[in-house]
N, C-alpha and C. Protein backbone atom coordinates (compact mmCIF):
# COMPACT_ATOMS: atom_id res chain seq x y z
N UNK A 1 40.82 -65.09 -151.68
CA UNK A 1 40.60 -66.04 -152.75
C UNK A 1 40.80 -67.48 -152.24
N UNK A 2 42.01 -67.94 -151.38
CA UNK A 2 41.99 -69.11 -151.04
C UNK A 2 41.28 -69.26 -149.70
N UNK A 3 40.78 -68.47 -149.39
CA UNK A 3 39.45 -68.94 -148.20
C UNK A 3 38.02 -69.09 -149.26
N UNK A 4 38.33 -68.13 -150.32
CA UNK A 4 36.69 -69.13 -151.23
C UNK A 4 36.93 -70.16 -151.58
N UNK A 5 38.21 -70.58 -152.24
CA UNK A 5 38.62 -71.60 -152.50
C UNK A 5 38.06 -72.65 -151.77
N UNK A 6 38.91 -73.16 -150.65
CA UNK A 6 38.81 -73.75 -149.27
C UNK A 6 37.44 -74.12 -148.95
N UNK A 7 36.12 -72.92 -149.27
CA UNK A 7 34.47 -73.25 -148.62
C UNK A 7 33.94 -73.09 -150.01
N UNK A 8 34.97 -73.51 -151.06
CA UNK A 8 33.92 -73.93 -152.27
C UNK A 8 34.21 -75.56 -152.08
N UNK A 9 35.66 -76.22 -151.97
CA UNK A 9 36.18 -77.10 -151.76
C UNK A 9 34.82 -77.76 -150.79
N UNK A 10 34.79 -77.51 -149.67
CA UNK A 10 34.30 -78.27 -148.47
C UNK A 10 32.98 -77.96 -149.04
N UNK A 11 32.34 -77.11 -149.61
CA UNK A 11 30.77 -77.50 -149.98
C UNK A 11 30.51 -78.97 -151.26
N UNK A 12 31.90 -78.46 -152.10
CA UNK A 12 31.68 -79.97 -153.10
C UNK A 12 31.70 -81.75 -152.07
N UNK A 13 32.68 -81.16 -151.02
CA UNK A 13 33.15 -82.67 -150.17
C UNK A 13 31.92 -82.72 -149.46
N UNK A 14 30.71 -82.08 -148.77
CA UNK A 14 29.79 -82.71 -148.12
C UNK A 14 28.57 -82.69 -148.86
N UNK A 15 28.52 -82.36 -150.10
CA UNK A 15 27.42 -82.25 -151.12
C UNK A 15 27.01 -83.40 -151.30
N UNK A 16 27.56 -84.84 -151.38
CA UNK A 16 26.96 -86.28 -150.78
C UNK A 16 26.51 -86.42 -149.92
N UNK A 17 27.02 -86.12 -148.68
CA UNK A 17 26.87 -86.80 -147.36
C UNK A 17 25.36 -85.74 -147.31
N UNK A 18 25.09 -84.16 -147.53
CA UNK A 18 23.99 -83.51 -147.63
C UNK A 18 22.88 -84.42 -148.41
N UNK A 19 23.04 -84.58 -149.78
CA UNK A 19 22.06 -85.16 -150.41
C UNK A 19 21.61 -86.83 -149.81
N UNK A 20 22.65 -87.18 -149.34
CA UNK A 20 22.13 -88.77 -148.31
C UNK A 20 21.10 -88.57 -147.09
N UNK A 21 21.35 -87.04 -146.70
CA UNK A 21 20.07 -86.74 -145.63
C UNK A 21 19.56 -86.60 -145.83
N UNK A 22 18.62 -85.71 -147.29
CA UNK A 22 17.70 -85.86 -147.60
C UNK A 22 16.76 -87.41 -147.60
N UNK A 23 15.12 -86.81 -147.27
CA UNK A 23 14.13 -88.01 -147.58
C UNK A 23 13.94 -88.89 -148.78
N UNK A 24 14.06 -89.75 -148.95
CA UNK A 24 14.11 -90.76 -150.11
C UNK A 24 12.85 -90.21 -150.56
N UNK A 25 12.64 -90.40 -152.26
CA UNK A 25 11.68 -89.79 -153.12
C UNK A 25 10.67 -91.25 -152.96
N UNK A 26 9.26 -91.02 -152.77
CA UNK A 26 8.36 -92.41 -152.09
C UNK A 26 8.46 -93.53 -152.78
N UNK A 27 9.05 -93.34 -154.38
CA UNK A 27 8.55 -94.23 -154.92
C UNK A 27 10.39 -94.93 -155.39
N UNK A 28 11.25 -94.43 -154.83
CA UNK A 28 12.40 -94.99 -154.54
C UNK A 28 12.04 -96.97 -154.33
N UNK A 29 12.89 -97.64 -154.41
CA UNK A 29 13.45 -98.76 -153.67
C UNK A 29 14.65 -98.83 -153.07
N UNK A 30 15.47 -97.90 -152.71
CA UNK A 30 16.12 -97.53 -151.55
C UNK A 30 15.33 -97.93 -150.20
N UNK A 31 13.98 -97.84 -150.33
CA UNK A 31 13.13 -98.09 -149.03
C UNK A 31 12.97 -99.16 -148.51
N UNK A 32 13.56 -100.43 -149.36
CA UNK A 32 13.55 -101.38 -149.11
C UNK A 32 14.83 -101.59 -148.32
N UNK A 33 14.44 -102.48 -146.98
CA UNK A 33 15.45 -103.25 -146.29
C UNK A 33 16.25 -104.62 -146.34
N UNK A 34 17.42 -104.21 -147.56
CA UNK A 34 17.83 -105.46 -147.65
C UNK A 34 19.44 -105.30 -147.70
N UNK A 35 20.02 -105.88 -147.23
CA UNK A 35 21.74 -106.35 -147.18
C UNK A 35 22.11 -107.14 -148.41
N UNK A 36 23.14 -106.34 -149.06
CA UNK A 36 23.67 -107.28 -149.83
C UNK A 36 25.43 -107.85 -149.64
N UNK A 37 25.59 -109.09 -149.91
CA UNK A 37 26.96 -108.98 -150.01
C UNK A 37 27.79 -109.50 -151.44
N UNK A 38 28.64 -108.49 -151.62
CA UNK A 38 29.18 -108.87 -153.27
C UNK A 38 30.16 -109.67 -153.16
N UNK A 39 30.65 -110.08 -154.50
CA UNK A 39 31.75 -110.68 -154.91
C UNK A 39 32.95 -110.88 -153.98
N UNK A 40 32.69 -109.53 -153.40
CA UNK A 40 34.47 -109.33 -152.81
C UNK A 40 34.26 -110.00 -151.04
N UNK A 41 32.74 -110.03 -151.34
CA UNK A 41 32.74 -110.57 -149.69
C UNK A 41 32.16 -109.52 -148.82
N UNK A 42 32.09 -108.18 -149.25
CA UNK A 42 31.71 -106.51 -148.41
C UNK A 42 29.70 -106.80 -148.31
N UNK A 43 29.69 -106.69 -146.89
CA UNK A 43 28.12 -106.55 -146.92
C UNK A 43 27.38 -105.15 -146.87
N UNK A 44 26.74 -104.83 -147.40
CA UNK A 44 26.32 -103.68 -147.11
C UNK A 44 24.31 -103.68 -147.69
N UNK A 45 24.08 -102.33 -147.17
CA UNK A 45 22.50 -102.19 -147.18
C UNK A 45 22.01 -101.68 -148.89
N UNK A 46 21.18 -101.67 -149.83
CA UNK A 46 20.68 -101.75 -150.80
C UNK A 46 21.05 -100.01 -150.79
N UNK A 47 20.25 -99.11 -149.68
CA UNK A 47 20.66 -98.02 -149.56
C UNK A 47 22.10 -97.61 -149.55
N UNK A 48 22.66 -98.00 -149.69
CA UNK A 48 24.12 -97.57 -149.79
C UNK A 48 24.82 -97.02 -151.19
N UNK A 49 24.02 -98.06 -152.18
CA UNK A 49 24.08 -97.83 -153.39
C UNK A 49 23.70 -96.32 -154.08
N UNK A 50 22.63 -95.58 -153.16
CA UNK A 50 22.31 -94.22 -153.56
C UNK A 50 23.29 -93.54 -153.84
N UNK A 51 22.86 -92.47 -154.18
CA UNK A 51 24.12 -90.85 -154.89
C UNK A 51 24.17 -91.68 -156.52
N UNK A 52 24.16 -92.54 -156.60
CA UNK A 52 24.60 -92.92 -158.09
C UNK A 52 23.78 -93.55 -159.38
N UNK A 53 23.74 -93.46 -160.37
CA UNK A 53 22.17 -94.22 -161.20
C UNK A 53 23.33 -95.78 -161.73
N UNK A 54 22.25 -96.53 -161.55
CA UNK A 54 22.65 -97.79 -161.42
C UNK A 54 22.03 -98.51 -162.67
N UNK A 55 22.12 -99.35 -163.39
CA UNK A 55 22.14 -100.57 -164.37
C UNK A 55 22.19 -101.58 -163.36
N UNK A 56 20.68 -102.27 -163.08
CA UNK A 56 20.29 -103.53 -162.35
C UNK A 56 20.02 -104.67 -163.46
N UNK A 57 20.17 -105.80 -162.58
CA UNK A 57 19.48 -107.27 -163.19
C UNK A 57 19.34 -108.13 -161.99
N UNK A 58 19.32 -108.83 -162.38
CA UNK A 58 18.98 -110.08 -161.88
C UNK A 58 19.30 -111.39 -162.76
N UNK A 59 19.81 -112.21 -161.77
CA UNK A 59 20.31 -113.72 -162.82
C UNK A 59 20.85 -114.67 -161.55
N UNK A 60 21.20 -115.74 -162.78
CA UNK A 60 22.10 -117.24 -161.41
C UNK A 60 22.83 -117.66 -162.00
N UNK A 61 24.40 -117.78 -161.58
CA UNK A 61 25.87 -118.08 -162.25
C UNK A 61 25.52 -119.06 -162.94
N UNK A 62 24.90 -120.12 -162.48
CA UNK A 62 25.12 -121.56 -163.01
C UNK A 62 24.41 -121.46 -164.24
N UNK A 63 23.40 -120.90 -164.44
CA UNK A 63 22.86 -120.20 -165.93
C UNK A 63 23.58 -120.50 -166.70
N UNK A 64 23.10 -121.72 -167.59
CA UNK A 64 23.98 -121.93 -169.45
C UNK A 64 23.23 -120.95 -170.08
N UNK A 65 22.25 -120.28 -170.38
CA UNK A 65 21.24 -120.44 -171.55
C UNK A 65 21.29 -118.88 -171.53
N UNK A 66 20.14 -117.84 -170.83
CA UNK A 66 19.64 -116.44 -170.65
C UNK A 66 20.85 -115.55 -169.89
N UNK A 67 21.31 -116.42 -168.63
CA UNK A 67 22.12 -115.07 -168.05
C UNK A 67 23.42 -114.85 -168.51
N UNK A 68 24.10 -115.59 -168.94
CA UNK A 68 25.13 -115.29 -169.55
C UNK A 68 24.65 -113.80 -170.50
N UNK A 69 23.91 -114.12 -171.15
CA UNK A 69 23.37 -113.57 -172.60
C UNK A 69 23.00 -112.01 -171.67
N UNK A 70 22.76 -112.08 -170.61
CA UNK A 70 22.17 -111.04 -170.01
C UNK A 70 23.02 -109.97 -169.49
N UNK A 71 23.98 -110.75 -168.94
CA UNK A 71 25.49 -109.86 -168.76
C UNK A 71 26.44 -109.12 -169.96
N UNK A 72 26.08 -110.09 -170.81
CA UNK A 72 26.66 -109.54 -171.94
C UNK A 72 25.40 -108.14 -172.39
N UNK A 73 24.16 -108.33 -172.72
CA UNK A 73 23.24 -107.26 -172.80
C UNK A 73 24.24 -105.39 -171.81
N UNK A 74 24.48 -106.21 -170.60
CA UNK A 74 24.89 -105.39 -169.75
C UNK A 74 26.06 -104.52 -169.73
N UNK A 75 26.91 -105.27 -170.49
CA UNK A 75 28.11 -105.11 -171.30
C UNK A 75 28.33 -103.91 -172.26
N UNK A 76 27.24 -104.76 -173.23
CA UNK A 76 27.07 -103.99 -174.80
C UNK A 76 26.54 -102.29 -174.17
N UNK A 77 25.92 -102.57 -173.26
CA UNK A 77 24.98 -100.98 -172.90
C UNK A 77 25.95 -100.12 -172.32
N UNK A 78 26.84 -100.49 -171.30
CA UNK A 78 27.45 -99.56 -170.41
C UNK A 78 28.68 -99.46 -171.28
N UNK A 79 29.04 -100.39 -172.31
CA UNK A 79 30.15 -100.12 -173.34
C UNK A 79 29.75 -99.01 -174.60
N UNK A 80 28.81 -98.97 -174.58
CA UNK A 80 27.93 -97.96 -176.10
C UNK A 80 28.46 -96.35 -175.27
N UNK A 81 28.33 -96.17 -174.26
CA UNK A 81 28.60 -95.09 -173.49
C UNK A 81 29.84 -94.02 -173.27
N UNK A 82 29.81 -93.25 -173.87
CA UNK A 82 31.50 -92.40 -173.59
C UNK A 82 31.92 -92.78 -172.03
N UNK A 83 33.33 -92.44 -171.76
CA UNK A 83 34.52 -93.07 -171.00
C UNK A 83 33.50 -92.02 -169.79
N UNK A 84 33.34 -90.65 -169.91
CA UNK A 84 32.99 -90.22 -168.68
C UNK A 84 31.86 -90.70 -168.45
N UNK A 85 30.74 -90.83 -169.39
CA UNK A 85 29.05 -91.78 -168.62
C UNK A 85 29.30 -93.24 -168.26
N UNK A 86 30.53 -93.75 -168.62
CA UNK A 86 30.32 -94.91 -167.90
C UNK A 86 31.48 -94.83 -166.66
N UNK A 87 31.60 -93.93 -166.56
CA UNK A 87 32.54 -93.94 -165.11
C UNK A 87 30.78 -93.67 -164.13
N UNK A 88 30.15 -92.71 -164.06
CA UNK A 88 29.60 -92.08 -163.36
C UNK A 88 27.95 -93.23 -163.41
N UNK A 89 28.34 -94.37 -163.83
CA UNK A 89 26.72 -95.59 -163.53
C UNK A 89 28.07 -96.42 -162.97
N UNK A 90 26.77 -97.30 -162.60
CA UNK A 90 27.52 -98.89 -161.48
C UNK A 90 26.49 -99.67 -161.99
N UNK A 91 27.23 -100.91 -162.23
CA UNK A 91 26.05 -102.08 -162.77
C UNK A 91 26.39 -102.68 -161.79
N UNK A 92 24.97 -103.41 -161.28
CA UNK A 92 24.62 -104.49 -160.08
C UNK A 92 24.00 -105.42 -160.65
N UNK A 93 24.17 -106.70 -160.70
CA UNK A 93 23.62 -108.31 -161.13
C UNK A 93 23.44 -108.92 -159.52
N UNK A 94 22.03 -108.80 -158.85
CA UNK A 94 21.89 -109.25 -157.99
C UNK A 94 21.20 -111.54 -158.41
N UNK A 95 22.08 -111.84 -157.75
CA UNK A 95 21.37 -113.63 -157.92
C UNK A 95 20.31 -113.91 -157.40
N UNK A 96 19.66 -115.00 -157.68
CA UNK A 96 18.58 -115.26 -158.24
C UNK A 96 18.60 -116.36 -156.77
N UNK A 97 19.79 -116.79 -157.06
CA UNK A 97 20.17 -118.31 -156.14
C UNK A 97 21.22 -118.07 -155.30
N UNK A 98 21.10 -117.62 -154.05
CA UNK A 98 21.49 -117.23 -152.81
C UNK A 98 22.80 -118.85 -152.17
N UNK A 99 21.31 -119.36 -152.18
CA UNK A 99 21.76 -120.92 -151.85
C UNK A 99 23.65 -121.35 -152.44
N UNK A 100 23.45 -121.34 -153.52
CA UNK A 100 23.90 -121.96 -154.58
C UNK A 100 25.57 -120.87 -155.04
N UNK A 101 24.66 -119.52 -154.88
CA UNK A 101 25.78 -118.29 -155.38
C UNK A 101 26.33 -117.78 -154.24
N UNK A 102 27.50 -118.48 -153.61
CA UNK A 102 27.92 -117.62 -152.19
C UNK A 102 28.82 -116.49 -153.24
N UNK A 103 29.60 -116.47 -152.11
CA UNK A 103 30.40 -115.10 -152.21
C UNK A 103 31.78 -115.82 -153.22
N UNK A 104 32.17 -116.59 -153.25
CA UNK A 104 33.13 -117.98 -153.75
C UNK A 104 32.43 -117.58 -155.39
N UNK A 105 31.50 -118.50 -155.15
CA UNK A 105 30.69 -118.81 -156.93
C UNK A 105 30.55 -117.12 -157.77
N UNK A 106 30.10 -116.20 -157.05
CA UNK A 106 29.95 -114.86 -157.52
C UNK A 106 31.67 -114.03 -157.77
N UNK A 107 32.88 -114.58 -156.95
CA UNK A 107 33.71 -114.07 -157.15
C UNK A 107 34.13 -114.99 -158.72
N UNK A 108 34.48 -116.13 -158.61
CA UNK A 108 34.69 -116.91 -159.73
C UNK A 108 34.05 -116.51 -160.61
N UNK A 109 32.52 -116.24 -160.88
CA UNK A 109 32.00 -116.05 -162.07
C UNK A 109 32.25 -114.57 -162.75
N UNK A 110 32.92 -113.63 -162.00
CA UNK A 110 33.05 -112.55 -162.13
C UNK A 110 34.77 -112.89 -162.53
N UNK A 111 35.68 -112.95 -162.38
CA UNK A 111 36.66 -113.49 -162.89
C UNK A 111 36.45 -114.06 -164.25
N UNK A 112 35.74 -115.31 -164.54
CA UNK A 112 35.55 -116.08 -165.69
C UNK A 112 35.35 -114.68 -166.41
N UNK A 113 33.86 -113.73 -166.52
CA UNK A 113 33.56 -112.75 -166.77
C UNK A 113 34.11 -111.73 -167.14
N UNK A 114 35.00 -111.57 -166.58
CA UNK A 114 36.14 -110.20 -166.43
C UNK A 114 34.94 -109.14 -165.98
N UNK A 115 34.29 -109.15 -164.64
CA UNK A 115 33.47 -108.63 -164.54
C UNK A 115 33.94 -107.34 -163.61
N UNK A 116 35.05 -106.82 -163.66
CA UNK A 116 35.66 -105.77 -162.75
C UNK A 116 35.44 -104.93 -161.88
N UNK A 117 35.56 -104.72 -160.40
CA UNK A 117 34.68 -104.15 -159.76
C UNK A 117 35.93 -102.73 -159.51
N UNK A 118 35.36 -101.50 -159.37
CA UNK A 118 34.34 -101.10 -160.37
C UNK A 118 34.15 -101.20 -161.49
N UNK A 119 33.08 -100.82 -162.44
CA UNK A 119 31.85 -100.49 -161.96
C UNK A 119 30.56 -101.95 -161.80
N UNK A 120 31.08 -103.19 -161.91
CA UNK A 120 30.69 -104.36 -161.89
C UNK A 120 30.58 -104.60 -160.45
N UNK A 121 29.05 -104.97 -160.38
CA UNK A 121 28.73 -105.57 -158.60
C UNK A 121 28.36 -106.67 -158.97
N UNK A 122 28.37 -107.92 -158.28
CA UNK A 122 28.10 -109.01 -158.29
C UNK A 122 27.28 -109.19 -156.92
N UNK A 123 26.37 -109.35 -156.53
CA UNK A 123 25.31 -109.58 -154.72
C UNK A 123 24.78 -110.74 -155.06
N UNK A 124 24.46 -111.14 -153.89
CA UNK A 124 23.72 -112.08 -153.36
C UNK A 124 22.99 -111.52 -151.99
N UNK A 125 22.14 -112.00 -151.76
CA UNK A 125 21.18 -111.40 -150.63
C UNK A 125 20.88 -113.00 -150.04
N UNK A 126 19.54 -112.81 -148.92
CA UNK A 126 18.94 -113.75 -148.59
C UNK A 126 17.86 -114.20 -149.37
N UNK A 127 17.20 -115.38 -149.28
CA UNK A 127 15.83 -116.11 -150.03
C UNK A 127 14.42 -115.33 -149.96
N UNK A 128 14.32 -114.46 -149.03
CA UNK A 128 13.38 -113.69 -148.54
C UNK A 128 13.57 -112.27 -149.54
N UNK A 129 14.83 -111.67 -149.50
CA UNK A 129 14.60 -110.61 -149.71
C UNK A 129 14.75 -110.53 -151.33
N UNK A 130 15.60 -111.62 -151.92
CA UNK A 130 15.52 -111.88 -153.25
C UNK A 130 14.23 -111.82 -153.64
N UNK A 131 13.15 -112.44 -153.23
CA UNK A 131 11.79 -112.45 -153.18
C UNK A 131 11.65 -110.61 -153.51
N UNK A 132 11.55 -110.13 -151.99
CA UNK A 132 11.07 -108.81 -152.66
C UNK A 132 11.64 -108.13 -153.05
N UNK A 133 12.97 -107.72 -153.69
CA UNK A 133 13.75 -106.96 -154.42
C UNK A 133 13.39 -107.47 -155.74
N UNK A 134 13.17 -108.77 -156.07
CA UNK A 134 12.44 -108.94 -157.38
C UNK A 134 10.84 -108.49 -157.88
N UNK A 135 10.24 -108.52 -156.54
CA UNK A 135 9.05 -107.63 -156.63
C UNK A 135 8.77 -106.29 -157.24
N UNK A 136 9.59 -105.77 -156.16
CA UNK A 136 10.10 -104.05 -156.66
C UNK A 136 10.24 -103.72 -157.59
N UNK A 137 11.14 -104.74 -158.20
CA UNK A 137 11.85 -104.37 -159.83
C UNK A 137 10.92 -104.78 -161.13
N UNK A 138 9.67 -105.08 -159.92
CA UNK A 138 8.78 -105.76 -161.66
C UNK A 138 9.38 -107.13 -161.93
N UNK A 139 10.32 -108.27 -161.64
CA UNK A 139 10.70 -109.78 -162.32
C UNK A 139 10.41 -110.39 -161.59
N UNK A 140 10.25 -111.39 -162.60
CA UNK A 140 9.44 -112.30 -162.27
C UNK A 140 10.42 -113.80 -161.70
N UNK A 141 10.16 -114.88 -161.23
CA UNK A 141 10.36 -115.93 -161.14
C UNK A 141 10.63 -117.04 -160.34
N UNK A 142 11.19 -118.44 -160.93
CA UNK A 142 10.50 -119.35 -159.65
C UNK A 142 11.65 -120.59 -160.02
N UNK A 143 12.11 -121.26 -159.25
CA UNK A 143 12.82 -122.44 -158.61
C UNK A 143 11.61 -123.76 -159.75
N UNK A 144 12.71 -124.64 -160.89
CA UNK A 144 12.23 -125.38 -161.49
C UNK A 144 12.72 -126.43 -160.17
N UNK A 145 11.90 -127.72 -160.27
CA UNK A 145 12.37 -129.01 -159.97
C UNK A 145 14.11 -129.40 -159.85
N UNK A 146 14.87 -129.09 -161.16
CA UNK A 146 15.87 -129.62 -161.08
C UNK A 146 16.73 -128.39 -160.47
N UNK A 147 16.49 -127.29 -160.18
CA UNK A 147 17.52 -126.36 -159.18
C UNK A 147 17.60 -125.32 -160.17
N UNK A 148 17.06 -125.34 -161.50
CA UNK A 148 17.33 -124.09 -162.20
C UNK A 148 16.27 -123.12 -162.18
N UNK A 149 16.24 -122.08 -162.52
CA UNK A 149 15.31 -120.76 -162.81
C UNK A 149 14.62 -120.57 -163.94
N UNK A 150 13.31 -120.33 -163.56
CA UNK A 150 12.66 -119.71 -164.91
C UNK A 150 12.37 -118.01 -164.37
N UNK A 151 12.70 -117.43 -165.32
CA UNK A 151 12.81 -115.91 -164.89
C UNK A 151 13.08 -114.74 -166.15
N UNK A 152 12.65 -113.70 -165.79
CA UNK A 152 12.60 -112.28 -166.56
C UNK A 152 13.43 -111.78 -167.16
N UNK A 153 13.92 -111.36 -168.34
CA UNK A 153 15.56 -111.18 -168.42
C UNK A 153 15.41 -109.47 -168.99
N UNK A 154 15.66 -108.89 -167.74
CA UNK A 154 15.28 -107.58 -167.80
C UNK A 154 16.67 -106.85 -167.47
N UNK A 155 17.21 -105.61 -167.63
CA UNK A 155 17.97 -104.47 -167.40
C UNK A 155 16.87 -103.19 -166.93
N UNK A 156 17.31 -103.10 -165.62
CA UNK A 156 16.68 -101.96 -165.32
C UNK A 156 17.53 -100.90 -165.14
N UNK A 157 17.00 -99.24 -165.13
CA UNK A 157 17.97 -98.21 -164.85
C UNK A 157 17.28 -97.54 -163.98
N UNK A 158 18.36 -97.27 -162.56
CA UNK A 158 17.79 -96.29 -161.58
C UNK A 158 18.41 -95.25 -161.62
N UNK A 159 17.41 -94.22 -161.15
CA UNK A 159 18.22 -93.12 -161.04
C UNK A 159 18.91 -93.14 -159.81
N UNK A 160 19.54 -91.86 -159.28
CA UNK A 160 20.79 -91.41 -158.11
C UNK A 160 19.80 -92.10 -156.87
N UNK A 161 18.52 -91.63 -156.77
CA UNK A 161 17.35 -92.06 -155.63
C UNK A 161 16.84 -93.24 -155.30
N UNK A 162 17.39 -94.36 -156.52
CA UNK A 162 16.54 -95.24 -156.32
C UNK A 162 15.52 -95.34 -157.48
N UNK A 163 14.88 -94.55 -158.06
CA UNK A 163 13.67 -94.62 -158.64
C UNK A 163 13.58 -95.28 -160.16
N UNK A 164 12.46 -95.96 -160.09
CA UNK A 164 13.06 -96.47 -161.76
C UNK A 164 12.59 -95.99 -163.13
N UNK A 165 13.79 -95.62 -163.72
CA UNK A 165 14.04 -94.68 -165.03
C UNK A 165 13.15 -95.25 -165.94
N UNK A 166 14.25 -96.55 -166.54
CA UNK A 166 13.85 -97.19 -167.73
C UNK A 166 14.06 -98.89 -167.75
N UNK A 167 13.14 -99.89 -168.63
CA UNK A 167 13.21 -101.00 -168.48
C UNK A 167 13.42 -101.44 -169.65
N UNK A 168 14.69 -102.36 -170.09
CA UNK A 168 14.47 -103.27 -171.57
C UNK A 168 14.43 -105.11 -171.27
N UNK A 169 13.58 -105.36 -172.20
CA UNK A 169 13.76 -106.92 -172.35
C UNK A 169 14.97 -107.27 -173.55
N UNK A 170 14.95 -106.02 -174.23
CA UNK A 170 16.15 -106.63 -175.59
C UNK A 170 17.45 -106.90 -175.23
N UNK A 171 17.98 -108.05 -175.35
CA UNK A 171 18.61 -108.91 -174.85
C UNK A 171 19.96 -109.38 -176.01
N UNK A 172 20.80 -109.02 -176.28
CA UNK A 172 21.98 -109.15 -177.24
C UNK A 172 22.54 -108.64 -177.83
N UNK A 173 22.36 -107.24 -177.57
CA UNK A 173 22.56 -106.04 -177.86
C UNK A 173 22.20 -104.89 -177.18
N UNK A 174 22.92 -104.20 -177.26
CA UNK A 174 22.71 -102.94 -176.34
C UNK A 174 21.06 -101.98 -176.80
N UNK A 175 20.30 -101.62 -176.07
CA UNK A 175 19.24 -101.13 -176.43
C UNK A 175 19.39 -99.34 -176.63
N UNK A 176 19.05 -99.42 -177.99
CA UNK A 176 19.03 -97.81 -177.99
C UNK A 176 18.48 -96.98 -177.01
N UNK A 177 17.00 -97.32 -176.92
CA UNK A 177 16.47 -96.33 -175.76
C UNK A 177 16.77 -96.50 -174.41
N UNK A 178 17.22 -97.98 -174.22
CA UNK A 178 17.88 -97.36 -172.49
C UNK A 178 19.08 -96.95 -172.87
N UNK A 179 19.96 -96.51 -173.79
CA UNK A 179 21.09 -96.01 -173.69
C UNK A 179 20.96 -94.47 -173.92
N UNK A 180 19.57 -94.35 -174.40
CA UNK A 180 19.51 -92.84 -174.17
C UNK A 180 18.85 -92.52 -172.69
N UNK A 181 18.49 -93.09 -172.56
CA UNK A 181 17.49 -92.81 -170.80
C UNK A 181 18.51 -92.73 -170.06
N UNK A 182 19.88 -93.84 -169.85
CA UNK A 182 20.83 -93.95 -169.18
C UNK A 182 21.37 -92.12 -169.79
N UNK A 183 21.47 -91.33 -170.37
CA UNK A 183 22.31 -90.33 -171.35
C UNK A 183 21.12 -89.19 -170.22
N UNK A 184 20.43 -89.44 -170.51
CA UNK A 184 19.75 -88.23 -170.01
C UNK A 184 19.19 -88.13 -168.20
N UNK A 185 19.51 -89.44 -168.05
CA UNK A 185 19.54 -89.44 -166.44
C UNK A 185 21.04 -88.98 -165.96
N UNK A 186 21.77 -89.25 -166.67
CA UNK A 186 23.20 -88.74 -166.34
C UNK A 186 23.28 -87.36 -166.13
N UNK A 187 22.63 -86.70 -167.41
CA UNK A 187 22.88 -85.26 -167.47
C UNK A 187 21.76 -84.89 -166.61
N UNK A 188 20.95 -85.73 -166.19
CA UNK A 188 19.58 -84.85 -164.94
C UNK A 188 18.38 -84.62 -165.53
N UNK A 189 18.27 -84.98 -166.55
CA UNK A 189 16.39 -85.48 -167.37
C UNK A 189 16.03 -86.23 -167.14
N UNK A 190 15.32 -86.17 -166.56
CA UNK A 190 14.40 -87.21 -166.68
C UNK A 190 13.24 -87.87 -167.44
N UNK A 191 13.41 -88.94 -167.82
CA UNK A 191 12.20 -88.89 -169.34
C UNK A 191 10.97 -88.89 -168.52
């Protein structure tokens, strides 16, 4: 009994590191090559984030107006969620403004925030890859004259692979249907 024990044990402990060898599903953005580094200062690859379904955005600290409003969106959703579905998502707010959002400005604004890591990521990337990680995700946007953003104010949900679930624009409240998409990607449906 405690030798099944023992090689039930060790099949649950490499049942990640197995599913990380597997081939990314094609239409993943895992495939994309980009480094991020968060709040805390830790750099790491976009792929790293896999094994887990994620609550994405996009925004820029200095934002009076939309991103604030957007984090909070982010808030209301992963808060609507029982204690075990929101252990098992990670929300990522990748910036908009690289330049502008080091690792300093993203830790502070996450503080102001009470933005807690876990399950709160705060990234910044480079100017290039912000470019195409906003591609990927479908948002849109562009550098006004005076240093601010005009841009998409979207919540996306990936699944464990990368792949994308579900998209809302509703913005000040938690959205029913991505909080069910988030519900049924958890349990392994996929809509």
């Amino acid at each position: 009994m405690k030798r099944l024990l023992l090689i039930l044990a060790l099949m649950l402990a490499t049942a990640p590191a197995i599913a990380q060898n597997k081939p990314l599903p094609t239409d993943s953005i895992y495939h994309l090559d980009v480094q991020f580094t968060d709040q805390a200062g830790h750099t790491q690859p976009l792929a790293a984030r896999r094994g887990r379904p994620q609550l994405v955005t996009m925004l820029y600290t200095s934002c009076q107006m939309v991103c604030p409003l957007i984090i909070d969106s982010l808030r209301q959703t992963w808060k609507t969620l029982d204690a075990g579905d929101r252990s098992r998502i990670d929300l990522l707010a990748v910036s908009f403004d690289p330049e502008r959002d080091t690792v300093a400005a993203l830790r502070a604004y996450a503080a102001k925030r009470q933005l807690v890591a876990p399950p709160w990521t705060l990234a910044r990337t480079k100017a290039g890859d912000v470019r195409q990680l906003s591609g990927v995700l479908g948002l849109q946007y562009r550098q006004l004259p005076d240093g601010e953003f005009n841009h998409s104010s979207e919540l996306i949900l990936l699944d464990a692979e990368g792949r994308i679930v579900a998209r809302t624009t509703r913005m000040g409240r938690a959205d029913p249907g991505m909080v069910a998409a988030i519900r049924q990607t958890l349990a392994g449906k996929q809509r």
